[in-house]
Protein backbone atom coordinates (compact mmCIF):
# COMPACT_ATOMS: atom_id res chain seq x y z
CA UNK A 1 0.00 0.00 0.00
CA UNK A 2 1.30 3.56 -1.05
CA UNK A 3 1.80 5.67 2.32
CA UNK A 4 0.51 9.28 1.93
CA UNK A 5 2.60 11.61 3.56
CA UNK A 6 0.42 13.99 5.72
CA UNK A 7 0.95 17.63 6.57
CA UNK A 8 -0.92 19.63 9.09
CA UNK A 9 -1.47 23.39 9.00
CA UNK A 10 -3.35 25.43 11.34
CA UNK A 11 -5.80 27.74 10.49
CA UNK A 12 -7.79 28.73 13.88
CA UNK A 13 -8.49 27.42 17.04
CA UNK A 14 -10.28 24.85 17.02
CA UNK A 15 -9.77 24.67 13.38
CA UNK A 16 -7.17 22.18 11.74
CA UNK A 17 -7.16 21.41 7.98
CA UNK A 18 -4.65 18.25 7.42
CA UNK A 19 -4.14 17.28 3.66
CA UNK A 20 -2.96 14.11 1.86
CA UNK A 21 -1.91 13.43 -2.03
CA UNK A 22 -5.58 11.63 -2.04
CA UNK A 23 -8.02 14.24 -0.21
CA UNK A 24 -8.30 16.68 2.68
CA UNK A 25 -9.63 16.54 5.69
CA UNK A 26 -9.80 19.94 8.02
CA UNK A 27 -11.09 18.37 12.32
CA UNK A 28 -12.70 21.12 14.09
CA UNK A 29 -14.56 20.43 17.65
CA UNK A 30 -18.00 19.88 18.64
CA UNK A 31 -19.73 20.41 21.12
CA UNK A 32 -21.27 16.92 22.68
CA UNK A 33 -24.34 16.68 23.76
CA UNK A 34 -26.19 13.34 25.85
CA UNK A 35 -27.87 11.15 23.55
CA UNK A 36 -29.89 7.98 24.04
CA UNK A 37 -28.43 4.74 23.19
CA UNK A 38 -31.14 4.66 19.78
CA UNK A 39 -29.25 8.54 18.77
CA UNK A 40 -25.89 7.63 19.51
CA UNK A 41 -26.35 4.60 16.96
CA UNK A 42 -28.24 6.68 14.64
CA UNK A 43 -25.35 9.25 14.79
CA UNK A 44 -22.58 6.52 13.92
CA UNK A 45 -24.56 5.41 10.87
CA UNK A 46 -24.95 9.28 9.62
CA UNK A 47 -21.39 10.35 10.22
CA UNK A 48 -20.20 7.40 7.80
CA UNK A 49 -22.31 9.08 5.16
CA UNK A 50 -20.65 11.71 3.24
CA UNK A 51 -22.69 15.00 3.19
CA UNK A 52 -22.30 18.22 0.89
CA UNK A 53 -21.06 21.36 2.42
CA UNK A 54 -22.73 24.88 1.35
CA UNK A 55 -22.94 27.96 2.65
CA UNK A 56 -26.83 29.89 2.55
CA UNK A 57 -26.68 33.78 2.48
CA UNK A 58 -29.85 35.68 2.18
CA UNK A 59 -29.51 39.53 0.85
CA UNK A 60 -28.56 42.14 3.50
CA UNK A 61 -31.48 44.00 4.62
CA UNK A 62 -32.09 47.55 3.78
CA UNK A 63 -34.38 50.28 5.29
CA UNK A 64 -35.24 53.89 4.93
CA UNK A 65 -33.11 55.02 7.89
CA UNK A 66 -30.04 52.82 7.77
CA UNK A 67 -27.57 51.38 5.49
CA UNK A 68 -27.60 48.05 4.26
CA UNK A 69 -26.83 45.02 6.76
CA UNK A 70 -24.64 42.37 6.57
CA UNK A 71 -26.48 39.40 5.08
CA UNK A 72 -27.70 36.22 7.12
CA UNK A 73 -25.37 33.14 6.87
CA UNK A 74 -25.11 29.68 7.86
CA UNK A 75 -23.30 26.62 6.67
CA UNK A 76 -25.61 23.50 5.74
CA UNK A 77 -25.00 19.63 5.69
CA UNK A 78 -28.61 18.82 4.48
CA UNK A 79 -28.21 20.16 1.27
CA UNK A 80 -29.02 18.33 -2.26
CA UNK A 81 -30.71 18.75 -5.57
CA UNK A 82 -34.10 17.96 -5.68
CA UNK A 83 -34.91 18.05 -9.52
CA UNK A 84 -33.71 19.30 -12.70
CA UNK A 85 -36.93 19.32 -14.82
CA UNK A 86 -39.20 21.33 -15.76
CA UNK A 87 -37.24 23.73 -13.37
CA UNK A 88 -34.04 22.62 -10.89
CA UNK A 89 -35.27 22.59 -7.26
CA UNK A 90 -32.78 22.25 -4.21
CA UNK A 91 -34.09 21.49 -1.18
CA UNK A 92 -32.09 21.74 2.59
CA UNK A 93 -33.21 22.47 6.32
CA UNK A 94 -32.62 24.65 9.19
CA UNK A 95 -33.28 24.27 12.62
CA UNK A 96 -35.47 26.15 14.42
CA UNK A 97 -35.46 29.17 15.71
CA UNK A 98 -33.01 30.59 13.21
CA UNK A 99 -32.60 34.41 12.47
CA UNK A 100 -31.42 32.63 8.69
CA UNK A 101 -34.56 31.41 8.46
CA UNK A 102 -36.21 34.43 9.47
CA UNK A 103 -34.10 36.33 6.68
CA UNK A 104 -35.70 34.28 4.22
CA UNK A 105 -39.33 34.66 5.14
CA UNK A 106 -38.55 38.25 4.60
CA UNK A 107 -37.07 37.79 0.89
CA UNK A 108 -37.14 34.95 -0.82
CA UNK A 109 -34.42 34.89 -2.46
CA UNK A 110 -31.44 33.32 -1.59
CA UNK A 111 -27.62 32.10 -2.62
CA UNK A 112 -26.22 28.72 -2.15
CA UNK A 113 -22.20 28.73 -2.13
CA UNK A 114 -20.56 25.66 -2.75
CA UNK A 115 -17.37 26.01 -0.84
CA UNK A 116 -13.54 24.58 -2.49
CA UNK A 117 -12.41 21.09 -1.17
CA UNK A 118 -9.71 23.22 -0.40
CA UNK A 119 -8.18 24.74 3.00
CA UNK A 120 -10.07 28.50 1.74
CA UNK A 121 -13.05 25.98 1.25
CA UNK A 122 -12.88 24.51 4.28
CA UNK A 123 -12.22 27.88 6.44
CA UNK A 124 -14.93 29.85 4.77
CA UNK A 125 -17.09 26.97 5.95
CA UNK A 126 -16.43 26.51 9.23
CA UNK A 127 -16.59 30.56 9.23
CA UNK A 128 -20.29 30.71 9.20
CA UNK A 129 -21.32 27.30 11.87
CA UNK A 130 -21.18 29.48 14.99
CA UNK A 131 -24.09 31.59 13.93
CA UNK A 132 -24.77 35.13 13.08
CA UNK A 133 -22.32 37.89 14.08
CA UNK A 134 -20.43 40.72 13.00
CA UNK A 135 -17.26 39.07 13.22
CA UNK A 136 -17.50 36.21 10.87
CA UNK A 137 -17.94 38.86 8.12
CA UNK A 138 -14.25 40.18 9.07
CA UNK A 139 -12.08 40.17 5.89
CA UNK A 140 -14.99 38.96 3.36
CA UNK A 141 -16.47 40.96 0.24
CA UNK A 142 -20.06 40.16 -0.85
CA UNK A 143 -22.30 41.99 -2.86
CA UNK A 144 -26.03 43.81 -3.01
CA UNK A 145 -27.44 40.02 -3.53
CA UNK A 146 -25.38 38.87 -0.41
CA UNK A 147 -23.19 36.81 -2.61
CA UNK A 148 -19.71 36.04 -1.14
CA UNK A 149 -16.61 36.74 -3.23
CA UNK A 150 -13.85 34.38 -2.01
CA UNK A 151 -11.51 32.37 -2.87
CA UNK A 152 -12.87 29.77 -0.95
CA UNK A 153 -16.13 29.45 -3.12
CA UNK A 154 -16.04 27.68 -5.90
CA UNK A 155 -19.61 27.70 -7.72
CA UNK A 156 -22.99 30.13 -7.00
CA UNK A 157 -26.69 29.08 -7.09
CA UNK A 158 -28.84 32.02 -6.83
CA UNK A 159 -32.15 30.69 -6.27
CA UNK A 160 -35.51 31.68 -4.71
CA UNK A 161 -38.15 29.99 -2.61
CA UNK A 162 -40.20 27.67 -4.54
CA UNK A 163 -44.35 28.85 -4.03
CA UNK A 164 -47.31 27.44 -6.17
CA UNK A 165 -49.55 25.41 -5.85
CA UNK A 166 -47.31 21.98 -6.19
CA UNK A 167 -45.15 23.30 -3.69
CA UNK A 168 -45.52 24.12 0.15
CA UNK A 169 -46.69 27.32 1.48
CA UNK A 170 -44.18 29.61 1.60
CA UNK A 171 -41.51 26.93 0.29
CA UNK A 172 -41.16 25.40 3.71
CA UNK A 173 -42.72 23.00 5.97
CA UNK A 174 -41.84 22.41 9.41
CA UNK A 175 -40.70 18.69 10.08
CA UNK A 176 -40.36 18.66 14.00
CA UNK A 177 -37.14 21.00 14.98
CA UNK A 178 -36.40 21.64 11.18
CA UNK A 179 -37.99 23.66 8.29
CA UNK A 180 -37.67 21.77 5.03
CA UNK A 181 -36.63 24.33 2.16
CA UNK A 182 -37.72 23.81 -1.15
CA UNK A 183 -35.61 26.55 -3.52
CA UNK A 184 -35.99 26.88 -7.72
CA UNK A 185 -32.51 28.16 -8.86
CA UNK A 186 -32.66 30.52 -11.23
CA UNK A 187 -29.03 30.99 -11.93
CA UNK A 188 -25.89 28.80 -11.80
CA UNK A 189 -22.53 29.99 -11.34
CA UNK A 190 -20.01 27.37 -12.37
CA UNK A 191 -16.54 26.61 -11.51
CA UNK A 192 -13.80 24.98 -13.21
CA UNK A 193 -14.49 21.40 -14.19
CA UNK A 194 -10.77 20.40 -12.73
CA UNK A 195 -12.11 21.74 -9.23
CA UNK A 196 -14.04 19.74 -6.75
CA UNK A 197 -16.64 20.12 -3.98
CA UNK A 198 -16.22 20.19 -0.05
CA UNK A 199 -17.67 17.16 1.45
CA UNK A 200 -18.00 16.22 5.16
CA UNK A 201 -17.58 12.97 6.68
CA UNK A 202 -16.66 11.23 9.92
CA UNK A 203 -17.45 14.54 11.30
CA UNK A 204 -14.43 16.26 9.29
CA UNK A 205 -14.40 18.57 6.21
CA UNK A 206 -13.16 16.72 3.28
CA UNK A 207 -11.93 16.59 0.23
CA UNK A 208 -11.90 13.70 -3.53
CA UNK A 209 -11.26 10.37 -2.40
CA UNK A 210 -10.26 7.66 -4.30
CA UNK A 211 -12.16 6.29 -7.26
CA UNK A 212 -13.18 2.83 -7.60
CA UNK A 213 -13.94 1.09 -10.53
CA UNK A 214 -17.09 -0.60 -11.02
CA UNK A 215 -15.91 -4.26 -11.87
């Protein structure tokens, strides 16, 4: 078997992004919580499953007497495409309360970032999973629509709550603690086909992995 050499570099505490010649992973703490026996087995299933990594941002909110706020942020695991006929639908969810959530009640439009499997992928990501503040927009540059320019982000989806009558009022339903989002994107910002996606698994952000051929 090939051995990978491994470095480690350090990007914040409690941040560490360590990359191979085969993928990258970036470990970051969490906060544990006390399960039952039935969540804890649930939990070990899930974190073998590889999830997608975006980032949300809804547009910064204006009024008459004030300039323009930040936008409303969040990193999500629960993202994935829906459909892509007759119109491409994402869907994700949020738990609630969230003031993201609230953002998009307000306007429905919305942009979904798909971070770099890169270490600027991976630190823009972890940027915006401690909620809102002032701080995480330190050093960024987005614009009027509340889209990030980074070098961290590698494609754009600028999409809008789904509402008619085949979808749910308001493009959300509440599913216990969550709100299910239903979104039709109505632009698509590409990257470069030699670039790839940030994943997370094993409770890690990620990077490729190997391919396997299909004997």
């Amino acid at each position: 078997m090939r051995s990978l050499s491994l470095r480690c570099v350090r990007l914040s505490q409690p941040t560490w992004i360590a990359a191979t010649s085969s993928k990258t992973i970036v470990r970051h703490n969490s906060t544990r919580t006390h399960l039952s026996p039935l969540q804890e087995d649930y939990r070990h299933i899930m974190r073998a499953i590889t999830a997608n990594v975006v980032i949300l941002t809804s547009p910064p909110a204006t009024s008459r007497n004030s300039e323009p706020s930040k936008p409303r942020a969040m990193t999500l695991s629960s993202f994935t495409s829906l459909s892509i006929s007759p119109t491409p639908l994402i869907t994700f969810n949020i738990a609630t309360p969230s003031r993201t959530l609230t953002a998009l009640t307000e306007n429905p439009r919305f942009n979904i970032h798909i971070p770099l499997a890169a270490a600027a992928g991976a630190k823009l990501a972890h940027r915006f999973t401690k909620g809102n503040s002032e701080s995480m927009w330190e050093g960024l540059k987005w614009d009027e629509h509340g889209v990030i320019h980074d070098d961290g982000v590698m494609a754009v989806l600028k999409c809008r709550l789904a509402a008619g009558d085949k979808f749910p009022p308001g493009g959300m339903i509440q599913v216990g603690d969550h709100a299910v989002v239903v979104g039709k994107v109505e632009e698509a910002r590409p990257g470069g086909d030699d670039h790839s996606a940030l994943t997370h698994w094993q409770g890690n952000y990620r990077g490729y992995g190997m391919e396997l051929d299909i004997p």
